[in-house]
Protein backbone atom coordinates (compact mmCIF):
# COMPACT_ATOMS: atom_id res chain seq x y z
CA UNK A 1 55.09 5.38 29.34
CA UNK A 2 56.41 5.94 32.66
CA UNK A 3 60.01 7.22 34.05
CA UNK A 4 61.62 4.90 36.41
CA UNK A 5 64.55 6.05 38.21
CA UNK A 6 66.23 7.73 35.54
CA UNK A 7 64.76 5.59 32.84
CA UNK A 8 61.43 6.14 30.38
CA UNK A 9 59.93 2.46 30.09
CA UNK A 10 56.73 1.88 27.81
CA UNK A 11 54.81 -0.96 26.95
CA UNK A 12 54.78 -2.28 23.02
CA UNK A 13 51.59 -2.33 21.47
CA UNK A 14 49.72 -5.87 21.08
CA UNK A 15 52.68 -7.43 22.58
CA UNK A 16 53.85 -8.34 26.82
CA UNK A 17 56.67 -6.46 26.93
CA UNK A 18 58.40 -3.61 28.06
CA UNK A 19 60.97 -1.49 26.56
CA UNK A 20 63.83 -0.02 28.91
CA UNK A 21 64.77 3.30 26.76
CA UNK A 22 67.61 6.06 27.66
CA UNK A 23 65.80 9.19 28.20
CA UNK A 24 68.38 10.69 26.24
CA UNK A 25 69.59 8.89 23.28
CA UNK A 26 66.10 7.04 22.58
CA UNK A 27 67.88 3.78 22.35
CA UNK A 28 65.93 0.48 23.93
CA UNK A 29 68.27 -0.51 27.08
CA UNK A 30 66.79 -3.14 27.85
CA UNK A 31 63.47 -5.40 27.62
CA UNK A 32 61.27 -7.23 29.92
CA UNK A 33 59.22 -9.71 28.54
CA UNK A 34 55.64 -10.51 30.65
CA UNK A 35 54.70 -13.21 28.67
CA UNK A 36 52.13 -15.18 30.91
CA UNK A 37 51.27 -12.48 33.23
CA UNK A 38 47.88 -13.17 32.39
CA UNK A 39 45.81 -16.35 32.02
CA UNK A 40 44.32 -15.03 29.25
CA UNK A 41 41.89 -17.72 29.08
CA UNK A 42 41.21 -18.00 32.79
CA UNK A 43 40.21 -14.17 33.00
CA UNK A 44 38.60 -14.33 29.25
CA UNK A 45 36.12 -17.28 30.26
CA UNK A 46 35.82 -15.14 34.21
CA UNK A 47 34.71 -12.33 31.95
CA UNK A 48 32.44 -13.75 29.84
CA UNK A 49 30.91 -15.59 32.65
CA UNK A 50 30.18 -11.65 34.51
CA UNK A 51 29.25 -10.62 30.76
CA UNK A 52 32.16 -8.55 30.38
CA UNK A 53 34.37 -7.81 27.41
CA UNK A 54 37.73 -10.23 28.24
CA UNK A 55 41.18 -9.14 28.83
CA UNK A 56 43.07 -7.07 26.30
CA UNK A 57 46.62 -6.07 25.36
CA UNK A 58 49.48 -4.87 28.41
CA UNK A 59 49.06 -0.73 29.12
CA UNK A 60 50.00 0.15 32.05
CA UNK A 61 53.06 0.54 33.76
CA UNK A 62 53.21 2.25 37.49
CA UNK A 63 56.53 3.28 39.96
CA UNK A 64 56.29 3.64 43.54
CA UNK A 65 59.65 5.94 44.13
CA UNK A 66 59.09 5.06 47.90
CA UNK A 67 58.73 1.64 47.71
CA UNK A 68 60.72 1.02 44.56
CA UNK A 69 58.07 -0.91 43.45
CA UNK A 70 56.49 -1.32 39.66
CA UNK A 71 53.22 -2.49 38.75
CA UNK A 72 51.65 -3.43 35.22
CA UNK A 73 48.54 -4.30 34.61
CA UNK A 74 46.19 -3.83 30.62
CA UNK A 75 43.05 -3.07 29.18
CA UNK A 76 40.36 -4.55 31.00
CA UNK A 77 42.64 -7.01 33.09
CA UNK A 78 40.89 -8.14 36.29
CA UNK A 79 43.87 -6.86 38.63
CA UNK A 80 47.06 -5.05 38.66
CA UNK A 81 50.61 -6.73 38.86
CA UNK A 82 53.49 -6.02 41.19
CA UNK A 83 56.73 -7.12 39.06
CA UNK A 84 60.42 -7.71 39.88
CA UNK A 85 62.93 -7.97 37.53
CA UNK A 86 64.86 -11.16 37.07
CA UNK A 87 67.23 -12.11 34.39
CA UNK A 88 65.84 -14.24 31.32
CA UNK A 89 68.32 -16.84 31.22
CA UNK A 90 66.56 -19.13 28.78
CA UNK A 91 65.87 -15.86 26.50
CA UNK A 92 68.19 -15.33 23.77
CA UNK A 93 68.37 -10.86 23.11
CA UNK A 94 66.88 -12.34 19.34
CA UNK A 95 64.52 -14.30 20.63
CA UNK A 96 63.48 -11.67 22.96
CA UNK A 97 62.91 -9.05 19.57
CA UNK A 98 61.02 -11.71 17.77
CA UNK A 99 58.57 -11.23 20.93
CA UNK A 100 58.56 -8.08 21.63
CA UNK A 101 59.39 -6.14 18.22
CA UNK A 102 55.96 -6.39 15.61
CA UNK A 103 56.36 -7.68 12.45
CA UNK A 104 54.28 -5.05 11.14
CA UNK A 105 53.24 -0.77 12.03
CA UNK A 106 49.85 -1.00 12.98
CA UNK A 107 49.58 2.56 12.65
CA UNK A 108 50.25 2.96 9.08
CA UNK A 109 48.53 0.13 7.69
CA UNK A 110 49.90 -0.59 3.72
């Protein structure tokens, strides 16, 4: 999680994306979707080749107040990403939850 401006954003587990939520109320805002941040397979098969565990899921998210800058980067992901945000014209809002909102709770397992 990390407050930007006057916003709390936090990544969703297992998935590239970011949830914009009101401090406040709780409700999601907004998303960002990441998707292809990472060559996964680029920086698993770099990995392997150093004998490294590979690239895992999206974790952290970074502000620079001065700069107004953000940064993501994940679990063992070779480098860190500055991002800027740009509209998703070819993203419907549902097609945006089918990517970013898990089909299942991972933390209560059935």
């Amino acid at each position: 999680l990390e407050m930007i401006a006057d916003e709390l954003w936090g990544n969703i587990y297992g998935k590239d994306c970011l949830a914009r939520i009101d401090k406040t109320s709780g409700s999601v805002t907004g998303w960002l979707v990441l998707d292809g941040i990472l060559d996964r397979q680029s920086a698993a098969a770099e990995a392997k080749a150093a004998h490294r565990r590979g690239p895992d899921v999206l974790n952290g998210i970074a502000w620079d107040p001065d700069g107004k800058r953000i940064f993501v980067t994940g679990k063992l992901w070779p480098a860190m990403y500055e991002i800027q945000l740009e509209p998703a014209r070819e993203l419907t809002l549902e097609r945006t939850r089918q990517m970013c909102i898990p089909t299942r709770n991972i933390f209560r397992p059935r």
